[in-house]
PDB file of N, CA and C in Angstrom:
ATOM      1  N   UNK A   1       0.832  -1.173   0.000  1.00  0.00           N
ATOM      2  CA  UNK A   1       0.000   0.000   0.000  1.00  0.00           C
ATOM      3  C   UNK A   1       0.886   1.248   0.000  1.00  0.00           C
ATOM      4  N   UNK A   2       0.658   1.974  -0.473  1.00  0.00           N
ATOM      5  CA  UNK A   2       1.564   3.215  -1.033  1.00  0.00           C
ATOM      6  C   UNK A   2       1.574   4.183   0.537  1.00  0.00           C
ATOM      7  N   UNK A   3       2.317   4.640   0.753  1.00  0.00           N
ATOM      8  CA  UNK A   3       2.218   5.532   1.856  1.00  0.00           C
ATOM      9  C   UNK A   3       2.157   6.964   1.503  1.00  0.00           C
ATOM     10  N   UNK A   4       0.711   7.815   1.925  1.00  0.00           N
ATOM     11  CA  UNK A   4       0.272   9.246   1.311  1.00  0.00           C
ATOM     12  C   UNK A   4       0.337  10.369   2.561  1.00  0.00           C
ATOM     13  N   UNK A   5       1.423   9.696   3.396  1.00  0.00           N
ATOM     14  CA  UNK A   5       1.554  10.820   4.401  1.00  0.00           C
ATOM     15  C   UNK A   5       2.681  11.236   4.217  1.00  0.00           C
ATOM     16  N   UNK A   6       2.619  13.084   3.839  1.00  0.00           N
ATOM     17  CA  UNK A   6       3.341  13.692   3.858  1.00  0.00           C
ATOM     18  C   UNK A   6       4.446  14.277   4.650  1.00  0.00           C
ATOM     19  N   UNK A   7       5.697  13.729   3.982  1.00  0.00           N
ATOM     20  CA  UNK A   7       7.148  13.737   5.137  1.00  0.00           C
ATOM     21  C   UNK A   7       7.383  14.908   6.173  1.00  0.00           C
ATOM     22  N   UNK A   8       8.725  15.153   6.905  1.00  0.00           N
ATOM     23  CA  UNK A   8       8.502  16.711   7.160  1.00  0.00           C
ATOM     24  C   UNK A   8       9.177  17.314   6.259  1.00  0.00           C
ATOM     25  N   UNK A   9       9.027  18.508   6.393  1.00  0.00           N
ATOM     26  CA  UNK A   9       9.752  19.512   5.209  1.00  0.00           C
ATOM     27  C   UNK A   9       8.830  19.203   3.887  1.00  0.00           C
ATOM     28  N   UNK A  10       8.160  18.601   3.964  1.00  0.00           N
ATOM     29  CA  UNK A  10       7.199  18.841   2.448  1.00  0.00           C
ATOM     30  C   UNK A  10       6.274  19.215   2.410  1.00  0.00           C
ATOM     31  N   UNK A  11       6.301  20.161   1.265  1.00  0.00           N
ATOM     32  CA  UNK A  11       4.902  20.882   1.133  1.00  0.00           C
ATOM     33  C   UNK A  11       3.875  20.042   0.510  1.00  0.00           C
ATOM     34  N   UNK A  12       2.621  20.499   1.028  1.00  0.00           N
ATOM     35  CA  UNK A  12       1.250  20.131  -0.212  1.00  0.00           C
ATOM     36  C   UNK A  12       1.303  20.548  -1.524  1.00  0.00           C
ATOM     37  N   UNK A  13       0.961  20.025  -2.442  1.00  0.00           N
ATOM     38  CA  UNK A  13       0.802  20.601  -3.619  1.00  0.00           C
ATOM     39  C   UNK A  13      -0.510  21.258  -3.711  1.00  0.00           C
ATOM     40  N   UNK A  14       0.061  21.549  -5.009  1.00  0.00           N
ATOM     41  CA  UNK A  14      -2.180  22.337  -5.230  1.00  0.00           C
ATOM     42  C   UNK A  14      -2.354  23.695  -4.563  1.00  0.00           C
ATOM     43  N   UNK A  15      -3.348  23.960  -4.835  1.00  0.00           N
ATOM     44  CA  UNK A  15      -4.402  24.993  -4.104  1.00  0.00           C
ATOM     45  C   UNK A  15      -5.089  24.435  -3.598  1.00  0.00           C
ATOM     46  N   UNK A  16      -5.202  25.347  -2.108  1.00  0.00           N
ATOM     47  CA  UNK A  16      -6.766  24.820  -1.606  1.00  0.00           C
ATOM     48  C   UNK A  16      -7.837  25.724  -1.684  1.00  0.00           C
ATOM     49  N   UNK A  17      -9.293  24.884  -2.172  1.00  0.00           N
ATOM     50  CA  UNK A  17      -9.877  25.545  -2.502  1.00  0.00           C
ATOM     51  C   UNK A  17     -11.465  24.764  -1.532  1.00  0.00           C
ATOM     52  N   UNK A  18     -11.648  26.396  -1.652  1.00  0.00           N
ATOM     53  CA  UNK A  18     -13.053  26.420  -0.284  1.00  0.00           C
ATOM     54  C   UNK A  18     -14.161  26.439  -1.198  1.00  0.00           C
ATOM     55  N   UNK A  19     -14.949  26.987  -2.124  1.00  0.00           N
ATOM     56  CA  UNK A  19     -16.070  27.056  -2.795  1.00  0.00           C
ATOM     57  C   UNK A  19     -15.513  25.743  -3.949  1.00  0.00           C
ATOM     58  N   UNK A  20     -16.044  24.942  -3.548  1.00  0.00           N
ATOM     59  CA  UNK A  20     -16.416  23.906  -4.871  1.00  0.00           C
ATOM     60  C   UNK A  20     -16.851  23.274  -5.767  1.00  0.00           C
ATOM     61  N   UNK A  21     -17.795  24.666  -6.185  1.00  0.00           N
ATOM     62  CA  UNK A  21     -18.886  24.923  -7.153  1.00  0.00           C
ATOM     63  C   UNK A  21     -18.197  24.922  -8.128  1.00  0.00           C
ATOM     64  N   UNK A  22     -16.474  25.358  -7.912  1.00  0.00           N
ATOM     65  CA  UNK A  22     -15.782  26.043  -9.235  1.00  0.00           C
ATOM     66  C   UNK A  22     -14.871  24.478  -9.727  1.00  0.00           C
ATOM     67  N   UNK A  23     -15.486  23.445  -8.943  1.00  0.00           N
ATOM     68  CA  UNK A  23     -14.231  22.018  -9.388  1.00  0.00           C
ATOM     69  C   UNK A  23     -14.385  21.331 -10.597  1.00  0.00           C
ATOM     70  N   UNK A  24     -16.053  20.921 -10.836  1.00  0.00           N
ATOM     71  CA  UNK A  24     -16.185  20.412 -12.149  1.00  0.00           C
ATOM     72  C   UNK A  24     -14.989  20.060 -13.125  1.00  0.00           C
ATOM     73  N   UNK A  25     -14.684  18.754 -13.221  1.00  0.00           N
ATOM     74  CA  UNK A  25     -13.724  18.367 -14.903  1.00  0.00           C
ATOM     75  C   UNK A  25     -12.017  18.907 -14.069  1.00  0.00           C
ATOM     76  N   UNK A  26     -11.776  19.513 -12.842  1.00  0.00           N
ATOM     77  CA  UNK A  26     -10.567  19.531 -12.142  1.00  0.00           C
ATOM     78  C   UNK A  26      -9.995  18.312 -11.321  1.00  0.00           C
ATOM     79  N   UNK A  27      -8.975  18.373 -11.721  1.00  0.00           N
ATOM     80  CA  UNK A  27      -8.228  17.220 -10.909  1.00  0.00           C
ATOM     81  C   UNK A  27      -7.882  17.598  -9.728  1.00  0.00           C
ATOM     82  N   UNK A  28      -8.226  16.904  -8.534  1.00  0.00           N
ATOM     83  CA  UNK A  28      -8.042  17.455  -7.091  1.00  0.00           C
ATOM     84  C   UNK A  28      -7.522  16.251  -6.419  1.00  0.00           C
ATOM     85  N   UNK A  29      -6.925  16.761  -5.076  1.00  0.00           N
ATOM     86  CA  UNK A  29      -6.337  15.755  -3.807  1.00  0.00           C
ATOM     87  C   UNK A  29      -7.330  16.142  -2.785  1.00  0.00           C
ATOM     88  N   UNK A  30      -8.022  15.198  -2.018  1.00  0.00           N
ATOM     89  CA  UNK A  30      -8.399  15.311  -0.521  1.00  0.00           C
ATOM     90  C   UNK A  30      -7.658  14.983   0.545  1.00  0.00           C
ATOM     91  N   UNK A  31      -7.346  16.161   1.270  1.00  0.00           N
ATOM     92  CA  UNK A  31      -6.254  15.736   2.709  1.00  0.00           C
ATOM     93  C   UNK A  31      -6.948  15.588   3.764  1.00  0.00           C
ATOM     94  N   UNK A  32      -6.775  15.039   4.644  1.00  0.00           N
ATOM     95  CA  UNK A  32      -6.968  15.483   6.344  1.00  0.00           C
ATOM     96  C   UNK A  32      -6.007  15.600   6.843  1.00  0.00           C
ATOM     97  N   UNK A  33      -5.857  16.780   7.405  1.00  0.00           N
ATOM     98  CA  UNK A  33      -4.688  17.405   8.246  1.00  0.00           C
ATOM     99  C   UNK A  33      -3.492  16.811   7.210  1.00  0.00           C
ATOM    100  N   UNK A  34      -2.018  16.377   7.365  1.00  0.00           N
ATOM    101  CA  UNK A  34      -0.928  15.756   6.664  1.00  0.00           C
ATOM    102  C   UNK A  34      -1.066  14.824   5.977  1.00  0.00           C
ATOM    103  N   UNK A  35      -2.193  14.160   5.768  1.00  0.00           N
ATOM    104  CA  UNK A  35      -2.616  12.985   5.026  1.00  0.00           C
ATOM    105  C   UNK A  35      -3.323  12.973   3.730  1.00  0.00           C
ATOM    106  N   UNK A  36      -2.598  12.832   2.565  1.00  0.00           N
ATOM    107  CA  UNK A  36      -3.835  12.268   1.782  1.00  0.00           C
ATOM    108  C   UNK A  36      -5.004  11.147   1.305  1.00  0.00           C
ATOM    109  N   UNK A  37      -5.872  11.672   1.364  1.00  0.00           N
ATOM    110  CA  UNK A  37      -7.018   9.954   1.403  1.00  0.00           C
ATOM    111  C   UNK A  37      -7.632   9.947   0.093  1.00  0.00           C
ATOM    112  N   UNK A  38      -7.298  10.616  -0.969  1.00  0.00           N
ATOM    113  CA  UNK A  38      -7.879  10.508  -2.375  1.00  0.00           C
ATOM    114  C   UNK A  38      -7.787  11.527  -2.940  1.00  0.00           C
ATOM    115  N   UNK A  39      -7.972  10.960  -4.751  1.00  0.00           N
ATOM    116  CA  UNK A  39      -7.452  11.829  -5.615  1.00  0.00           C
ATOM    117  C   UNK A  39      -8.389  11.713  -6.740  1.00  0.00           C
ATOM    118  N   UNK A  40      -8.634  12.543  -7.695  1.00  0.00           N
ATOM    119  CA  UNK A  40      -9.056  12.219  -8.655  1.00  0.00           C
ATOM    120  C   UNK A  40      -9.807  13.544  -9.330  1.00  0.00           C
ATOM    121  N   UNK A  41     -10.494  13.162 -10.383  1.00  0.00           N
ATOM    122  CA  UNK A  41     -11.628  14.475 -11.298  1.00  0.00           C
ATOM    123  C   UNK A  41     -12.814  14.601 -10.247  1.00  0.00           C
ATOM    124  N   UNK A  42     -12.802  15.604 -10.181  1.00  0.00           N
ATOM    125  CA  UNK A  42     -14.447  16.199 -10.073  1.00  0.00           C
ATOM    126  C   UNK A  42     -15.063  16.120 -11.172  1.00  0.00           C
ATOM    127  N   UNK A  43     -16.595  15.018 -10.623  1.00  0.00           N
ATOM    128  CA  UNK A  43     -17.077  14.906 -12.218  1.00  0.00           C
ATOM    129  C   UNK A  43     -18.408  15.901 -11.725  1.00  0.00           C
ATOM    130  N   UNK A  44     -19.061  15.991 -10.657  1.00  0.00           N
ATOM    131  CA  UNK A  44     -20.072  17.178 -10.087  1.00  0.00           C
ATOM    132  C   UNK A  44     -19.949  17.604  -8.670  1.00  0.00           C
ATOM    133  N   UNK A  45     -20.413  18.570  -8.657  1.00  0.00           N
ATOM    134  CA  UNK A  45     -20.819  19.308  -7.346  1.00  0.00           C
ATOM    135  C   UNK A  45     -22.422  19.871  -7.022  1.00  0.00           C
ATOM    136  N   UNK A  46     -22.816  19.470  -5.629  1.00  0.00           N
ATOM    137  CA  UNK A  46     -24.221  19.904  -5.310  1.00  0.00           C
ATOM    138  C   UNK A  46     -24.396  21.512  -5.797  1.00  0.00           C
ATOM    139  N   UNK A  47     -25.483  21.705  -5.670  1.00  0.00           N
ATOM    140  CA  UNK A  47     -25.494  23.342  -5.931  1.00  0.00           C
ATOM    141  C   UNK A  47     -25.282  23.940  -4.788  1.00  0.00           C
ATOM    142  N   UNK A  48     -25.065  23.358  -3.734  1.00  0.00           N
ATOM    143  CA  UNK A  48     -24.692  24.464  -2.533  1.00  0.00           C
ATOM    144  C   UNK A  48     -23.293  24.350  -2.112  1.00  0.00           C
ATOM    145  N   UNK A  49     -22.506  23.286  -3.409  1.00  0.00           N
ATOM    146  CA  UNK A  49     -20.857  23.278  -2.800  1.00  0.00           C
ATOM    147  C   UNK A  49     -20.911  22.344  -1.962  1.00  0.00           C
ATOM    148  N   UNK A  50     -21.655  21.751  -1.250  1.00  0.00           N
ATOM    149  CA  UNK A  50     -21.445  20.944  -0.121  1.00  0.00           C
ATOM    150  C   UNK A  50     -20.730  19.189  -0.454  1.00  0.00           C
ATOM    151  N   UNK A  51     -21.104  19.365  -1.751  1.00  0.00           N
ATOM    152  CA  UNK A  51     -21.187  17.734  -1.934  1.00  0.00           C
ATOM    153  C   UNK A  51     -20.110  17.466  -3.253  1.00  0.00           C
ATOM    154  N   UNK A  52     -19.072  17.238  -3.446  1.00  0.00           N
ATOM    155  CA  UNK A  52     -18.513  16.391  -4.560  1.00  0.00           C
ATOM    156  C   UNK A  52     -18.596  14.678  -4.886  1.00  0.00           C
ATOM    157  N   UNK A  53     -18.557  14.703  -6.329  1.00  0.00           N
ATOM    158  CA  UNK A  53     -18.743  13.271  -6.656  1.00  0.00           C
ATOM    159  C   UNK A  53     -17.115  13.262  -7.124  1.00  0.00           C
ATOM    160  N   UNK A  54     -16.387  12.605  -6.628  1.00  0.00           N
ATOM    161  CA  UNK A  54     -14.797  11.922  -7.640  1.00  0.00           C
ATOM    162  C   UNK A  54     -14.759  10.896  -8.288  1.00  0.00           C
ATOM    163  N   UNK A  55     -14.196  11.367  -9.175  1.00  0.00           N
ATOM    164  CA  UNK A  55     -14.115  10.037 -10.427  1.00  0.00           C
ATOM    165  C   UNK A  55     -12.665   9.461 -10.676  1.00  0.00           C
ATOM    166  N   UNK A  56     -12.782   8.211 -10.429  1.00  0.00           N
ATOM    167  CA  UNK A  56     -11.324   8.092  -9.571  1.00  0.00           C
ATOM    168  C   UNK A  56     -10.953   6.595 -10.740  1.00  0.00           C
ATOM    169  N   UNK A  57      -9.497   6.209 -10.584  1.00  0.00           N
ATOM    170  CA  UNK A  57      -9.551   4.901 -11.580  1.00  0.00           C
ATOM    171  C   UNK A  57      -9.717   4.389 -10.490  1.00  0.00           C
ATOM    172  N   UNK A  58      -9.256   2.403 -11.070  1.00  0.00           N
ATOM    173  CA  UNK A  58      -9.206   1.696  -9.563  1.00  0.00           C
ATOM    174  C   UNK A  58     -10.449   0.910  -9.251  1.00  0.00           C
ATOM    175  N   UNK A  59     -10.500   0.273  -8.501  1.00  0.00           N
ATOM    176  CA  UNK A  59     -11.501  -0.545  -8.173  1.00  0.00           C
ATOM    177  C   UNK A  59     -12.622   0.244  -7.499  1.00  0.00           C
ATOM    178  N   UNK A  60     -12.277   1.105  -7.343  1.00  0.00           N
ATOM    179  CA  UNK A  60     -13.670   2.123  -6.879  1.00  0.00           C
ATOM    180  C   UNK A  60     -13.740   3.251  -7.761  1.00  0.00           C
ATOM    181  N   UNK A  61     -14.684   3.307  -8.614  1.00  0.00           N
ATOM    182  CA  UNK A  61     -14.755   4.526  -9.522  1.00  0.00           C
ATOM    183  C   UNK A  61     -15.237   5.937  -9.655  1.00  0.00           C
ATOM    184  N   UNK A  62     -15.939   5.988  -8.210  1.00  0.00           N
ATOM    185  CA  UNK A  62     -16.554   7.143  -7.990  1.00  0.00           C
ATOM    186  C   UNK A  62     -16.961   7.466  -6.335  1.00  0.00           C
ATOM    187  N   UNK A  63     -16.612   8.656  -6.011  1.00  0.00           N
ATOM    188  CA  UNK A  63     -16.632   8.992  -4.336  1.00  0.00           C
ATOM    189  C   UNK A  63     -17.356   9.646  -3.977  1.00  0.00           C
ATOM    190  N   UNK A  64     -18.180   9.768  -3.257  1.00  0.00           N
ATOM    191  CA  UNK A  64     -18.815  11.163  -2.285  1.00  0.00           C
ATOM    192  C   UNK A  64     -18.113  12.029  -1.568  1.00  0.00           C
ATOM    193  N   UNK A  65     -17.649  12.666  -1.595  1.00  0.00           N
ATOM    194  CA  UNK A  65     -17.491  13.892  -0.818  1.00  0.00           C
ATOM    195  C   UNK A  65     -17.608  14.913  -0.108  1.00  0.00           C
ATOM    196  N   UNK A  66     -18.146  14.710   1.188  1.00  0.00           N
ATOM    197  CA  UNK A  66     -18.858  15.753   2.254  1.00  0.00           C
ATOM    198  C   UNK A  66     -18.099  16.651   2.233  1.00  0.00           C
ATOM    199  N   UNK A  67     -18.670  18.001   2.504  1.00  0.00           N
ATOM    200  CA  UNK A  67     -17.595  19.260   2.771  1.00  0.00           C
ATOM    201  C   UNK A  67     -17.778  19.033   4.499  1.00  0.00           C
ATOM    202  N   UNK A  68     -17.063  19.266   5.063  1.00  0.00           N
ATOM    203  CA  UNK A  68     -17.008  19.200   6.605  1.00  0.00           C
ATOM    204  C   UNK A  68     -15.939  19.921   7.335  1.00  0.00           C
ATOM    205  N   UNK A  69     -16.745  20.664   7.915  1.00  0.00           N
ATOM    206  CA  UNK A  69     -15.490  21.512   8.766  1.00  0.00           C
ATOM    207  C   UNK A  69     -15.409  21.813  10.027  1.00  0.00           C
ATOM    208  N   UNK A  70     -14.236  22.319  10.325  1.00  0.00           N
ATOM    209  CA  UNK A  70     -13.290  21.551  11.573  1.00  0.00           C
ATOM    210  C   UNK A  70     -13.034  20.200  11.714  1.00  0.00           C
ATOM    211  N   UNK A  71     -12.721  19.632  10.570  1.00  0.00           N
ATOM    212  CA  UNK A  71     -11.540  18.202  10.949  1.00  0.00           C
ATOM    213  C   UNK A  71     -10.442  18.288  10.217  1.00  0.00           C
ATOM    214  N   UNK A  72     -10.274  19.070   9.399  1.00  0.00           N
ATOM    215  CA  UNK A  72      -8.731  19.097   8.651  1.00  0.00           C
ATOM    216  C   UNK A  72      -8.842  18.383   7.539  1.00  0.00           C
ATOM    217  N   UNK A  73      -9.819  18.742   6.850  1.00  0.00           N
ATOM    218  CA  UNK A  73     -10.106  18.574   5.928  1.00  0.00           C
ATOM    219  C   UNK A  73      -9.974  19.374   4.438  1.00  0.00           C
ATOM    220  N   UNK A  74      -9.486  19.505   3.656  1.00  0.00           N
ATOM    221  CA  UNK A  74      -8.631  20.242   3.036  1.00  0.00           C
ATOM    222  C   UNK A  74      -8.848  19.460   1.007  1.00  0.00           C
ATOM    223  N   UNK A  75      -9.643  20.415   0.415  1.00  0.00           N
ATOM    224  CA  UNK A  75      -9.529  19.710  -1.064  1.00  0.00           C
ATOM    225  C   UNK A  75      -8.564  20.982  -2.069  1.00  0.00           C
ATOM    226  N   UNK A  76      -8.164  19.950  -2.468  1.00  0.00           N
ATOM    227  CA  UNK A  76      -6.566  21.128  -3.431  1.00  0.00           C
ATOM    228  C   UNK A  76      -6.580  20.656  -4.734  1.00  0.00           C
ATOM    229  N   UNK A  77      -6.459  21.462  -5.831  1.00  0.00           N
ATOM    230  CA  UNK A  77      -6.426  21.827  -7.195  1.00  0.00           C
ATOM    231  C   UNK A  77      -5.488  21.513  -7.757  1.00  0.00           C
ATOM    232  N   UNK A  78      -4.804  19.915  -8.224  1.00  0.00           N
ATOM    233  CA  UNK A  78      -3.496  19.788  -8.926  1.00  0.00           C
ATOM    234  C   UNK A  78      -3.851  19.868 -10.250  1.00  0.00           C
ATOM    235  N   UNK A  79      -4.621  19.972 -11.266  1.00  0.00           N
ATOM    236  CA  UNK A  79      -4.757  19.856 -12.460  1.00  0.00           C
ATOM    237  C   UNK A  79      -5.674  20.070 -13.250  1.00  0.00           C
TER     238      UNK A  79
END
């Protein structure tokens, strides 16, 4: 299993981005706090931002995505 926790001295990549109305067809990372737990396209977003769907390869092809805050939760813009 690949290890997605970020060393010290390394930065995150990406932007993080708070309104995610604007993700659609963007390639993004989901962190919590130093950790990443998934990656992939935004294929939609609820109309209130709250909700992403990821479209991911892999044996699981598609994610839900709660917006939730205060846990260190963090979605960033690589592509």
């Amino acid at each position: 299993m690949k290890d997605f926790t970020r060393g010290p001295g390394e930065s995150m990549p990406g932007k993080i981005v708070s309104d995610w109305r604007q993700l659609p067809g963007r390639v993004v990372q989901v962190w919590h706090y130093d950790q990443l737990v998934d990656e992939g396209s935004v294929e939609t977003v609820s109309v209130d931002g709250g909700i992403l769907w990821l479209e991911q390869t892999g044996p699981i092809e598609r994610r839900m995505v709660v917006k939730e805050l205060g846990i260190g939760q963090q979605v960033r813009v690589i592509g």
